[in-house]
N, C-alpha and C. Protein backbone atom coordinates (compact mmCIF):
# COMPACT_ATOMS: atom_id res chain seq x y z
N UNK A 1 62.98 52.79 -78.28
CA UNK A 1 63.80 52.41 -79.40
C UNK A 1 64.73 51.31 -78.92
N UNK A 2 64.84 49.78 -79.65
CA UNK A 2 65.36 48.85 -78.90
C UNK A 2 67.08 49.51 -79.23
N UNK A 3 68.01 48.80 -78.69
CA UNK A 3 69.49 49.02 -79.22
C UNK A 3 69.75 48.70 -80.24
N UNK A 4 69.10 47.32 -80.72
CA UNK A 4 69.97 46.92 -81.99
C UNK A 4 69.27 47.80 -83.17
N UNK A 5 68.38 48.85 -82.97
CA UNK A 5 67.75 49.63 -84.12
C UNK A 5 68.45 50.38 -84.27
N UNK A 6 68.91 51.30 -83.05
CA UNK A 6 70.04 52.45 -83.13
C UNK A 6 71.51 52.02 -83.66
N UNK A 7 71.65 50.68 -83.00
CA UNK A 7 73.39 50.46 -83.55
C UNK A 7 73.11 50.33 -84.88
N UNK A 8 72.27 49.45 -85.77
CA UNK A 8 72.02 49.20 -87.20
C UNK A 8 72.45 50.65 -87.60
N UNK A 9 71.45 51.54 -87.13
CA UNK A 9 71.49 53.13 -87.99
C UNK A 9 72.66 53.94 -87.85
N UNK A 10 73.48 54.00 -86.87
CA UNK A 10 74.64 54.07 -86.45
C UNK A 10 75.69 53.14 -87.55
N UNK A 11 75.28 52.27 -87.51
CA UNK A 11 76.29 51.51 -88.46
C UNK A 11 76.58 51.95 -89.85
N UNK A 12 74.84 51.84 -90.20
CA UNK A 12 74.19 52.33 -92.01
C UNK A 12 76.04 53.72 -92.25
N UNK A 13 75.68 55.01 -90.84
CA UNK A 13 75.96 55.99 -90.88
C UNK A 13 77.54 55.98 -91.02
N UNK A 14 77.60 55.09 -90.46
CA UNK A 14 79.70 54.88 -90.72
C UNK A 14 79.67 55.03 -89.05
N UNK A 15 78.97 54.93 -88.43
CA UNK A 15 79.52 55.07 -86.93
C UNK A 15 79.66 54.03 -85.74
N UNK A 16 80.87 53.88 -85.51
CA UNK A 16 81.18 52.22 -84.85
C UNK A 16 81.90 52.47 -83.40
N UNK A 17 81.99 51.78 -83.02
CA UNK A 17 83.08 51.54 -81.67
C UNK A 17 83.24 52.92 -81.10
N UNK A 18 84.72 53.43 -81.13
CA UNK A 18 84.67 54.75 -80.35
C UNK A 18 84.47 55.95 -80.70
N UNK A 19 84.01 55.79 -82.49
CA UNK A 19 83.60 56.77 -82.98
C UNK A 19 82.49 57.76 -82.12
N UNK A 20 81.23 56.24 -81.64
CA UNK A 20 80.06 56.97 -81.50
C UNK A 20 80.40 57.28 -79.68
N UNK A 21 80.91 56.77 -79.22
CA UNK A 21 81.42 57.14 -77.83
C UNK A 21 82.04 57.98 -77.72
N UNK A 22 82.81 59.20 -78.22
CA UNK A 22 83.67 59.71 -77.95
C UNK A 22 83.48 60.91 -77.11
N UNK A 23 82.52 61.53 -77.37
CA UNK A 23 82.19 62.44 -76.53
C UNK A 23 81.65 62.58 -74.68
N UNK A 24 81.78 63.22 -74.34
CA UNK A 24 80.97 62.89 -72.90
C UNK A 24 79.61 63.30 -73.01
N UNK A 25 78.99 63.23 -72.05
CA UNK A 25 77.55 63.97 -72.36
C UNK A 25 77.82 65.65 -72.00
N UNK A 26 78.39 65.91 -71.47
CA UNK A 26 78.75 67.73 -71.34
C UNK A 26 79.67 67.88 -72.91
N UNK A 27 80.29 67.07 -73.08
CA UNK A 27 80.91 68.11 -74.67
C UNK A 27 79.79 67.58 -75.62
N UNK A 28 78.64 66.62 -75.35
CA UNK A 28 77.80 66.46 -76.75
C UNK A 28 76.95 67.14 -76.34
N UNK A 29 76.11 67.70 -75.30
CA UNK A 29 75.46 68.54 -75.00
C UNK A 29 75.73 70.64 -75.74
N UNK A 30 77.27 70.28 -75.35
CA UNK A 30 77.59 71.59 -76.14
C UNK A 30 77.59 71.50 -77.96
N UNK A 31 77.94 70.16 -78.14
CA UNK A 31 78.18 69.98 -79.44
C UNK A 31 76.39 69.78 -80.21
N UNK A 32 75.69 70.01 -79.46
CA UNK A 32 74.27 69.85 -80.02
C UNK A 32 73.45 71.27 -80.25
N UNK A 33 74.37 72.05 -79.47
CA UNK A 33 73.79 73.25 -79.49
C UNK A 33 74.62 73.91 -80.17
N UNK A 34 75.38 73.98 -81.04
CA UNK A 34 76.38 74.27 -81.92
C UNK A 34 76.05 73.77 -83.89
N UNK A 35 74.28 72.54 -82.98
CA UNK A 35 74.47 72.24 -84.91
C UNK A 35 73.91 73.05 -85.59
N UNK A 36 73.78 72.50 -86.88
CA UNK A 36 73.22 73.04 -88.04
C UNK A 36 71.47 72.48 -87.65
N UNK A 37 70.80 72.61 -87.29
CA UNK A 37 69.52 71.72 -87.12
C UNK A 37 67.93 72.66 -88.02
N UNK A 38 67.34 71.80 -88.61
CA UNK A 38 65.82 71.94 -89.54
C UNK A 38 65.19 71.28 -88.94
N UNK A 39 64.11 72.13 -88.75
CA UNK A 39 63.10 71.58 -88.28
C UNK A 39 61.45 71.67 -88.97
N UNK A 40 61.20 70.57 -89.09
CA UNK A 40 60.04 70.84 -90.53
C UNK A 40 58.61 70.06 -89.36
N UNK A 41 57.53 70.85 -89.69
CA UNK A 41 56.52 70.53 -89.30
C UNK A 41 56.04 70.25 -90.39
N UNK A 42 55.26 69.32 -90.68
CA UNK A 42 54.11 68.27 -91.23
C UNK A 42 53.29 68.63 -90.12
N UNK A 43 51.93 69.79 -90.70
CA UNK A 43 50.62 70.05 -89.78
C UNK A 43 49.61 69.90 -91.02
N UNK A 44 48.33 70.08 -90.69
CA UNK A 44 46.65 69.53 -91.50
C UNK A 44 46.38 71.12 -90.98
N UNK A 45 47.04 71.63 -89.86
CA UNK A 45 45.40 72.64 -90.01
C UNK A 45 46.29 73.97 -88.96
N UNK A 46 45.82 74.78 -89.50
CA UNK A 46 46.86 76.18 -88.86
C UNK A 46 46.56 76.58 -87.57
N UNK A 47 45.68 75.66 -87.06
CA UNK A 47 45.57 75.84 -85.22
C UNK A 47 47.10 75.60 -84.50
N UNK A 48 48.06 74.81 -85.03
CA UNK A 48 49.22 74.18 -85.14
C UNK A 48 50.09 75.38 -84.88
N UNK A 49 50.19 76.22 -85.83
CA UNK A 49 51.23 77.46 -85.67
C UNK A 49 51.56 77.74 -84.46
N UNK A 50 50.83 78.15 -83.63
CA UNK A 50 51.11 78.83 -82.27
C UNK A 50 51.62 77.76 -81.52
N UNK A 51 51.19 76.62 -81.63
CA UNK A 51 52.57 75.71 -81.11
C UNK A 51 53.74 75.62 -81.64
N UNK A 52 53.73 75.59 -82.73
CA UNK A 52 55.03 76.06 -83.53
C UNK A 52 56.09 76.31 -82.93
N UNK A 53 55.37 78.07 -82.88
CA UNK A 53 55.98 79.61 -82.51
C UNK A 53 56.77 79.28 -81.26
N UNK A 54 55.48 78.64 -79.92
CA UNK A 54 56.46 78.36 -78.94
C UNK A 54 57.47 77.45 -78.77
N UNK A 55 57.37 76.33 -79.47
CA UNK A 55 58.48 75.49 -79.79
C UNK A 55 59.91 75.51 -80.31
N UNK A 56 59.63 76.59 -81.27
CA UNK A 56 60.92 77.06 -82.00
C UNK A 56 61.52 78.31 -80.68
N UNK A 57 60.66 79.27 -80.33
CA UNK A 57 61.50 79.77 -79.27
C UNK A 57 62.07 79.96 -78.62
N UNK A 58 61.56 78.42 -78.06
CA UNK A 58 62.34 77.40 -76.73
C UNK A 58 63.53 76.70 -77.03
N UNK A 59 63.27 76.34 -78.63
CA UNK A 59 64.59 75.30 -79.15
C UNK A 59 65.71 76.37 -79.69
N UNK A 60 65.32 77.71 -79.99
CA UNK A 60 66.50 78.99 -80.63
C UNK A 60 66.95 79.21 -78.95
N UNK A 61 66.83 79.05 -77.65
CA UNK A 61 67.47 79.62 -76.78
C UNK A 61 68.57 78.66 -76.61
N UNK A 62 68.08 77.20 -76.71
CA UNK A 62 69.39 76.49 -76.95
C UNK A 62 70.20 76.16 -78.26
N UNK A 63 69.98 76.71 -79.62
CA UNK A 63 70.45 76.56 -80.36
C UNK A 63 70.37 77.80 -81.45
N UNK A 64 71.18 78.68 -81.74
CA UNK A 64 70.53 79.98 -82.72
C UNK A 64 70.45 79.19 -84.01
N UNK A 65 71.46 77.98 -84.51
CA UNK A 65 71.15 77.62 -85.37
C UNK A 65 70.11 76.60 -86.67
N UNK A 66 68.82 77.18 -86.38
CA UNK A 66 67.45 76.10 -86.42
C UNK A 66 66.90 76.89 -87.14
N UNK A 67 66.68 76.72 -88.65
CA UNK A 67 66.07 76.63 -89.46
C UNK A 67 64.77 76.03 -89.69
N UNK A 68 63.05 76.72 -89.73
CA UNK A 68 62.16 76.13 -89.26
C UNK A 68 61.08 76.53 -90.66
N UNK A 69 61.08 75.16 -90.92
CA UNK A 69 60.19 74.72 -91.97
C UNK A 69 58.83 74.27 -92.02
N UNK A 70 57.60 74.60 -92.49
CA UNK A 70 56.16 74.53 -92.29
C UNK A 70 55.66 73.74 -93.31
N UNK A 71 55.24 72.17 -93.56
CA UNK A 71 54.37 72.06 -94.70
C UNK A 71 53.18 71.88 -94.39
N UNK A 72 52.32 72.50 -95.18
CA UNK A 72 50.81 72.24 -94.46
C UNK A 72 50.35 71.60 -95.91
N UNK A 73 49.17 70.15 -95.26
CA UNK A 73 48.87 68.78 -96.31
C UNK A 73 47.74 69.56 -96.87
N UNK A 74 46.98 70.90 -96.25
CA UNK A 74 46.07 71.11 -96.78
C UNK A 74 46.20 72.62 -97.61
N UNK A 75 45.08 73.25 -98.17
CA UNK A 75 45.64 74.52 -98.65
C UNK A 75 45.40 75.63 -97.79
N UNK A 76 45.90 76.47 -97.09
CA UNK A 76 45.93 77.18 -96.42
C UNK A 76 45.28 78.96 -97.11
N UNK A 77 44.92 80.06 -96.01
CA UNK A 77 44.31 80.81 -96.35
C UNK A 77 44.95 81.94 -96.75
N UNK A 78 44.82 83.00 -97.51
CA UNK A 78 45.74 83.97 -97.72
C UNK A 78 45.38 84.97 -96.53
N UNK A 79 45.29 84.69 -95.86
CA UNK A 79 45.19 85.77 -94.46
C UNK A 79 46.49 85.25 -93.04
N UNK A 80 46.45 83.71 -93.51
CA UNK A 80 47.40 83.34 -92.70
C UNK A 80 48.85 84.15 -92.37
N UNK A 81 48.90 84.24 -91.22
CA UNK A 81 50.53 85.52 -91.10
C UNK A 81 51.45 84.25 -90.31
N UNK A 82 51.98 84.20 -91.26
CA UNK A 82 53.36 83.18 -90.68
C UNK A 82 54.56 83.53 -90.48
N UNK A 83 55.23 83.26 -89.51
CA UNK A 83 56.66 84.14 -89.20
C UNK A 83 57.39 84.21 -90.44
N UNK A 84 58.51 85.43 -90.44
CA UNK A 84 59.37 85.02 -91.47
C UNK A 84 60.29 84.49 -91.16
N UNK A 85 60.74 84.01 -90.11
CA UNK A 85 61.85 83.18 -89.78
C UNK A 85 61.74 81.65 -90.18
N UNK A 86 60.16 81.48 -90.45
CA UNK A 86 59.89 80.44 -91.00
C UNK A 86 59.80 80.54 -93.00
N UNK A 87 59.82 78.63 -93.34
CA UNK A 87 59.63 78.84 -94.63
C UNK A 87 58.67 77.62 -94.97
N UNK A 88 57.34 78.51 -95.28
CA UNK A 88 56.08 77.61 -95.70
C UNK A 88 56.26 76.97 -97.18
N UNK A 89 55.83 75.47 -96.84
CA UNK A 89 55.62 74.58 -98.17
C UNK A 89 54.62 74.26 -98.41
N UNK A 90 53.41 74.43 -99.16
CA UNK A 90 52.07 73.54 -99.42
C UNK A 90 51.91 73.09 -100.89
N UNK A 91 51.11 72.98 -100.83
CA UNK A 91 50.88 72.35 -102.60
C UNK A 91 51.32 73.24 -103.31
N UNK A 92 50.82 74.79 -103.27
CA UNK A 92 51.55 75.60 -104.91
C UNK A 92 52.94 74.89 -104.99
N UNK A 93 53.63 74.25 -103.97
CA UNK A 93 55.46 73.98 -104.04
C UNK A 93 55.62 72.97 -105.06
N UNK A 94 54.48 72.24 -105.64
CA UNK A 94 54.35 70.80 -106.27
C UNK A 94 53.80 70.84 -107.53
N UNK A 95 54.25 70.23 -108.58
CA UNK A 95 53.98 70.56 -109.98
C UNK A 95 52.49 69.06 -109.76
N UNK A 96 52.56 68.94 -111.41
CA UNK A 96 51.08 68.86 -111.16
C UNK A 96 51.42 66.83 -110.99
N UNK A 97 52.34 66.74 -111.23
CA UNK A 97 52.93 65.45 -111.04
C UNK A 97 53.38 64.25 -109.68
N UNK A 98 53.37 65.85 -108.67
CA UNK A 98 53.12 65.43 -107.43
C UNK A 98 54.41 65.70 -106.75
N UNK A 99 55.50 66.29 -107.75
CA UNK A 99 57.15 66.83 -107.26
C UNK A 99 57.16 67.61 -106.97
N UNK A 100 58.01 68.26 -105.90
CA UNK A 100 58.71 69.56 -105.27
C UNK A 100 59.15 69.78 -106.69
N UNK A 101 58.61 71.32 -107.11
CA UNK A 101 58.96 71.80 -107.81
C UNK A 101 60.92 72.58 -107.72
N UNK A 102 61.26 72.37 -109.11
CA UNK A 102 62.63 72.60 -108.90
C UNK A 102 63.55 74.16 -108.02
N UNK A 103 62.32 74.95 -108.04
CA UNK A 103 63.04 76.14 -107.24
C UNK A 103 62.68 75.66 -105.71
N UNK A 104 61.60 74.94 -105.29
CA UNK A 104 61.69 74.60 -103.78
C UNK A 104 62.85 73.60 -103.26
N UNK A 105 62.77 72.58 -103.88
CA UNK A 105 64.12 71.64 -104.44
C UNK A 105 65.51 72.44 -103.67
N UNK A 106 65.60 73.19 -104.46
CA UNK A 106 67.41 74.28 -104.56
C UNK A 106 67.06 75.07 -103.41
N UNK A 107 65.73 75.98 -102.98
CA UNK A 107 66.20 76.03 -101.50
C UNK A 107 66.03 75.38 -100.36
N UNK A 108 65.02 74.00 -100.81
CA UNK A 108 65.66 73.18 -99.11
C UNK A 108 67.09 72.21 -99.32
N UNK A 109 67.50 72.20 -100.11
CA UNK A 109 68.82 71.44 -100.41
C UNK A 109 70.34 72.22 -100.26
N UNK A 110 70.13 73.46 -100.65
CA UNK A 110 71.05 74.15 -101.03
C UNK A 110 71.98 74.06 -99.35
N UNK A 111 71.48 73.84 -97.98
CA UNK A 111 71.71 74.16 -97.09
C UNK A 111 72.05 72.32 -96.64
N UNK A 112 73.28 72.01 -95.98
CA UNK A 112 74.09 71.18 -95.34
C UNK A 112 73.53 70.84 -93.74
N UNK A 113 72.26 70.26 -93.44
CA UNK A 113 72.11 70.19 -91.96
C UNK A 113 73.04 69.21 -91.08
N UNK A 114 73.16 69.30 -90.06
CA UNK A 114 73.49 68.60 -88.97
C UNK A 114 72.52 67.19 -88.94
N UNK A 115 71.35 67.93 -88.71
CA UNK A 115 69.98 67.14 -88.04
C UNK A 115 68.66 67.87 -88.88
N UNK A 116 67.86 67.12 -88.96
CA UNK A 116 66.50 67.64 -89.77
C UNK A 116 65.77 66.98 -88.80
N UNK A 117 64.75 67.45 -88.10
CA UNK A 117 64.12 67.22 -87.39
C UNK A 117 62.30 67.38 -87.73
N UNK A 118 61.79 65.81 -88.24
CA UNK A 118 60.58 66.00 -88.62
C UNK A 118 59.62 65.81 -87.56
N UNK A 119 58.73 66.92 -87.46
CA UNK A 119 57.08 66.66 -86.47
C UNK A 119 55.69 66.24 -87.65
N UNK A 120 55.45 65.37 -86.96
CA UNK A 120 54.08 65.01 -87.58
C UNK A 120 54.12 63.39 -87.99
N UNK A 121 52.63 62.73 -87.16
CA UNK A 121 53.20 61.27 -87.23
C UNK A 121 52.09 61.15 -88.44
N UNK A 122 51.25 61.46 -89.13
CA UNK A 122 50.88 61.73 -90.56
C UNK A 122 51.56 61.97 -91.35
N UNK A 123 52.47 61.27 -91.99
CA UNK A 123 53.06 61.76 -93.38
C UNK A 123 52.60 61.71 -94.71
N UNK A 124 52.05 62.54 -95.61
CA UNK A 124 51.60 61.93 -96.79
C UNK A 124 52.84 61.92 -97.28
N UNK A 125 52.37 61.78 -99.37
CA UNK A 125 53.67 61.58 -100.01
C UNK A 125 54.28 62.68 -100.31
N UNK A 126 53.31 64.03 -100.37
CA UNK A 126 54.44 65.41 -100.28
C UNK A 126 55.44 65.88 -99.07
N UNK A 127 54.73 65.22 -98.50
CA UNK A 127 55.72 65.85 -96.82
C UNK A 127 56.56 64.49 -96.91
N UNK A 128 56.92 63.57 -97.98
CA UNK A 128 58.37 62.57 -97.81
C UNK A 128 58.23 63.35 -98.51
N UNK A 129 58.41 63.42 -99.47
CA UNK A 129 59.21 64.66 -100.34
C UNK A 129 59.96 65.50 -100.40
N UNK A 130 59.48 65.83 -99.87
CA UNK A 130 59.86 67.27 -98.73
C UNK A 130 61.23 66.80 -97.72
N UNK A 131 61.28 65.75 -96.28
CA UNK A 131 61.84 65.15 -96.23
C UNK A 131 62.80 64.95 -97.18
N UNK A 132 62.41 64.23 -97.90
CA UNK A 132 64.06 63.22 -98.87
C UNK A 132 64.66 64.61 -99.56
N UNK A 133 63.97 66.05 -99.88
CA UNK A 133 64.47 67.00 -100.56
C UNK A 133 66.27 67.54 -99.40
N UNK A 134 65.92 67.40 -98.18
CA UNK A 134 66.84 68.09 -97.40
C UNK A 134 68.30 67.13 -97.12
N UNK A 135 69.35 67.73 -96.75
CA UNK A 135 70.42 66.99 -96.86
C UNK A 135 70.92 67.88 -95.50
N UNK A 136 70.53 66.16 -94.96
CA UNK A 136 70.97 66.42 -93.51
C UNK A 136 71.90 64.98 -93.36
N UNK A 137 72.72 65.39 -92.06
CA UNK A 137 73.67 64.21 -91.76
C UNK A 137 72.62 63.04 -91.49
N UNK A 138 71.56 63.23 -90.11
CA UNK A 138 70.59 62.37 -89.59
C UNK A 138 69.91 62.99 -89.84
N UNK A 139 68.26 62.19 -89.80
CA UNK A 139 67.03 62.50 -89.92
C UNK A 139 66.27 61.54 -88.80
N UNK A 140 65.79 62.86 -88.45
CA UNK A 140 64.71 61.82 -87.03
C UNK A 140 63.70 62.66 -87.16
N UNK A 141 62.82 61.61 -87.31
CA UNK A 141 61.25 61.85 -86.90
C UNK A 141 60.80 61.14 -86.07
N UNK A 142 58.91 61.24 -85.76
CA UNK A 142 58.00 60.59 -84.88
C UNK A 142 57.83 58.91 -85.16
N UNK A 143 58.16 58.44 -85.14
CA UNK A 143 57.41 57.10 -85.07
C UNK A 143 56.15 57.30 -86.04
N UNK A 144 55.89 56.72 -87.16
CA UNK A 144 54.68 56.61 -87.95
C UNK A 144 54.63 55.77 -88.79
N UNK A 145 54.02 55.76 -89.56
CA UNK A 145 53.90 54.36 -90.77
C UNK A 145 54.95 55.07 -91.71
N UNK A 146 55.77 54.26 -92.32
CA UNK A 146 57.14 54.10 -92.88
C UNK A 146 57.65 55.08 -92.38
N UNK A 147 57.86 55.09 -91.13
CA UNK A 147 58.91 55.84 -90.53
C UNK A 147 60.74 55.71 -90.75
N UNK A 148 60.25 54.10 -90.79
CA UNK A 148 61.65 53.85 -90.97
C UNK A 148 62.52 54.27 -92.47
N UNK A 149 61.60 54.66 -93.36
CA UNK A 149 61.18 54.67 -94.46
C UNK A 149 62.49 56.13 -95.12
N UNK A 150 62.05 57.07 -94.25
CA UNK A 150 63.07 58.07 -94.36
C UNK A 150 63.82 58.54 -93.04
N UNK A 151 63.87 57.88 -91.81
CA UNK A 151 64.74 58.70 -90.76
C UNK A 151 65.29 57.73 -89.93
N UNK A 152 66.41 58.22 -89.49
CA UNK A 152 67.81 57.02 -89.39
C UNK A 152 67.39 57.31 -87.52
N UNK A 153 66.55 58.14 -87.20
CA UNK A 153 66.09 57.99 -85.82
C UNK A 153 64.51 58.04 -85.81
N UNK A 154 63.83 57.10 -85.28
CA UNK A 154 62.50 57.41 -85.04
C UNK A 154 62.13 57.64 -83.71
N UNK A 155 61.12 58.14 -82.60
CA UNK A 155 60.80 57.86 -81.58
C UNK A 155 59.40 58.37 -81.17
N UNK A 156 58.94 57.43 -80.33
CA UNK A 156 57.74 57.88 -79.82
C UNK A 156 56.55 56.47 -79.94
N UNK A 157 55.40 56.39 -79.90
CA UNK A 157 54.26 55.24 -79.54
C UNK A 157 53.30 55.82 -80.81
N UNK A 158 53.24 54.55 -81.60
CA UNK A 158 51.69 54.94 -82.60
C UNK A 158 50.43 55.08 -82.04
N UNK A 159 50.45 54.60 -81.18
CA UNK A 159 49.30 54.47 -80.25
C UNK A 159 48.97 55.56 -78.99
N UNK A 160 50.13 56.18 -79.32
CA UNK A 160 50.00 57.45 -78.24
C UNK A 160 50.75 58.52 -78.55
N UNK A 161 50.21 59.27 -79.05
CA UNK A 161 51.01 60.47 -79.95
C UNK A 161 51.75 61.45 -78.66
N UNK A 162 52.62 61.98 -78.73
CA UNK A 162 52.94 63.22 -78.16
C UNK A 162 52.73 64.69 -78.82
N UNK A 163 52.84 65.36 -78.20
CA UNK A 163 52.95 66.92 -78.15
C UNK A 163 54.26 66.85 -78.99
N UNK A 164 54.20 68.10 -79.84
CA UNK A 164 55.74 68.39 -80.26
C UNK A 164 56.98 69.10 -79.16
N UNK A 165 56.46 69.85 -78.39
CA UNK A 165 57.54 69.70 -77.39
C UNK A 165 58.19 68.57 -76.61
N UNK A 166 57.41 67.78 -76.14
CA UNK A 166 57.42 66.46 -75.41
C UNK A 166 58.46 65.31 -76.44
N UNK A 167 58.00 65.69 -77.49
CA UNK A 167 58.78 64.99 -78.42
C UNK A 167 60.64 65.51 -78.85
N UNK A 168 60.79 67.08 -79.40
CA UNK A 168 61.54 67.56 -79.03
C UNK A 168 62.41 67.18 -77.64
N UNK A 169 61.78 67.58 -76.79
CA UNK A 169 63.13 67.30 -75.33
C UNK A 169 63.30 65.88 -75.29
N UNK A 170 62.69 64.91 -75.60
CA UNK A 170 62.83 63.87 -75.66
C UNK A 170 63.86 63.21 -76.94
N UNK A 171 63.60 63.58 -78.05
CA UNK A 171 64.65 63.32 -78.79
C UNK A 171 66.14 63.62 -78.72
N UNK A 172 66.14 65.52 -78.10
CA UNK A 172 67.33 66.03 -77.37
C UNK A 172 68.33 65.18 -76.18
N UNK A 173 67.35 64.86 -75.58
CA UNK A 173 67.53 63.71 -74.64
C UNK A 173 68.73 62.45 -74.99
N UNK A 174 67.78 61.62 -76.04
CA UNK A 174 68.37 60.55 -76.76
C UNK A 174 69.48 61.31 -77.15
N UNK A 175 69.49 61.60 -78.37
CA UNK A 175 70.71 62.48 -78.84
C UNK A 175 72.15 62.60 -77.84
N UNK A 176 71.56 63.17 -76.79
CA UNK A 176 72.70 63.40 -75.28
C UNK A 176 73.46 62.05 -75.16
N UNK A 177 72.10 60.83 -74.96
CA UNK A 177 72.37 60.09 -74.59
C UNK A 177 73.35 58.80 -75.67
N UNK A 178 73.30 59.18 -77.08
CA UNK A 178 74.15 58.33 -77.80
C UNK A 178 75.19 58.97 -78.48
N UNK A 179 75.58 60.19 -77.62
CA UNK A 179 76.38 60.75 -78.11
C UNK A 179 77.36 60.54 -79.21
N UNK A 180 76.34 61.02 -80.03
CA UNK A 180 77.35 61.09 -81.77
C UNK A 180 77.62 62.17 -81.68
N UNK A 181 78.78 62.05 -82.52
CA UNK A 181 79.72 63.15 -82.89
C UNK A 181 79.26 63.07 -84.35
N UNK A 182 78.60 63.94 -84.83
CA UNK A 182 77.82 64.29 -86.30
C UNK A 182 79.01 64.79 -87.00
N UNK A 183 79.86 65.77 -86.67
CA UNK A 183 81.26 65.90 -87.23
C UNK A 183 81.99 65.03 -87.82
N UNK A 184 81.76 63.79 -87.56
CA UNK A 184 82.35 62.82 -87.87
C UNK A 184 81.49 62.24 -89.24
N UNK A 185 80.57 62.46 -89.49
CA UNK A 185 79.37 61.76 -90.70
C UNK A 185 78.95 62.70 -91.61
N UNK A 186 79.42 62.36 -92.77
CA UNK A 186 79.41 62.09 -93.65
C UNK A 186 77.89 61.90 -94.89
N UNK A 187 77.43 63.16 -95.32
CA UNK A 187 76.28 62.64 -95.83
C UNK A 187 76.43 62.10 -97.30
């Protein structure tokens, strides 16, 4: 991610000079594990879950507060057993018009994130949807075609996908490293 992409988005956000400096990396490190954070997978096919499962595991030991969201682009089976800590979106969520229907709407909105954290460098137009439905301070996703489109952080190679963990610690990473103070912004 060059600098002047991050300062732009930083800027968009209201965040300037010593705003976005203020922290050290030990109090933004604590202050990251303290957010509000969603995390929405955009998957095609339910081999996906069990990476999921371990992903979210790993990310609730550093954070209890992570809210973990599933849309799958395709229709999935009624045998599928999906955690309940999770909350699945697929097509029944979409009227016939191609909208998040208004009760899915009110519960991914109803909730104030920190960070929304999208996996999946495939986005169709229900999973932006989905996306633009949540009201988070930042939004970072993978690097993909109109990435820039909905998330004020992107990262990663079109040309070389990562793993969703790999991606995760890596975004955590960044995060450390431009230490915003999200307290401070304003959605």
């Amino acid at each position: 991610m060059h600098k002047s992409v991050v300062n732009e988005t930083l800027k968009e956000k209201g965040i300037s000079g010593q705003n976005k400096l203020r922290l050290t990396r030990r109090q933004n490190t604590d202050t990251l594990s303290s957010l509000k954070i969603a995390l929405l997978f955009c998957i095609s096919n339910e081999n996906a879950l069990l990476d999921i499962q371990v992903l979210v595991d790993k990310a609730r030991q550093d954070n209890e507060y992570i809210n973990v969201f599933v849309y799958f682009q395709q229709n999935i089976s009624d045998e599928l057993k999906i955690s309940q800590a999770m909350m699945l979106i697929n097509k029944k969520d979409f009227n016939i018009f191609g909208r998040l229907k208004k009760k899915k709407v009110s519960q991914l909105s109803k909730n104030q994130y920190d960070l929304l954290i999208s996996f999946g460098l495939q986005i169709d137009k229900k999973c932006a949807k989905t996306i633009k439905s949540f009201r988070a301070k930042i939004k970072a996703g993978m690097v993909g075609e109109n990435s820039d489109d909905f998330f004020d952080i992107s990262i990663g190679n079109k040309a070389k996908p990562i793993d969703f963990e790999t991606y995760y610690s890596q975004l955590m990473f960044y995060l450390c490293q431009l230490k915003i103070d999200l307290n401070g912004i304003n959605n």
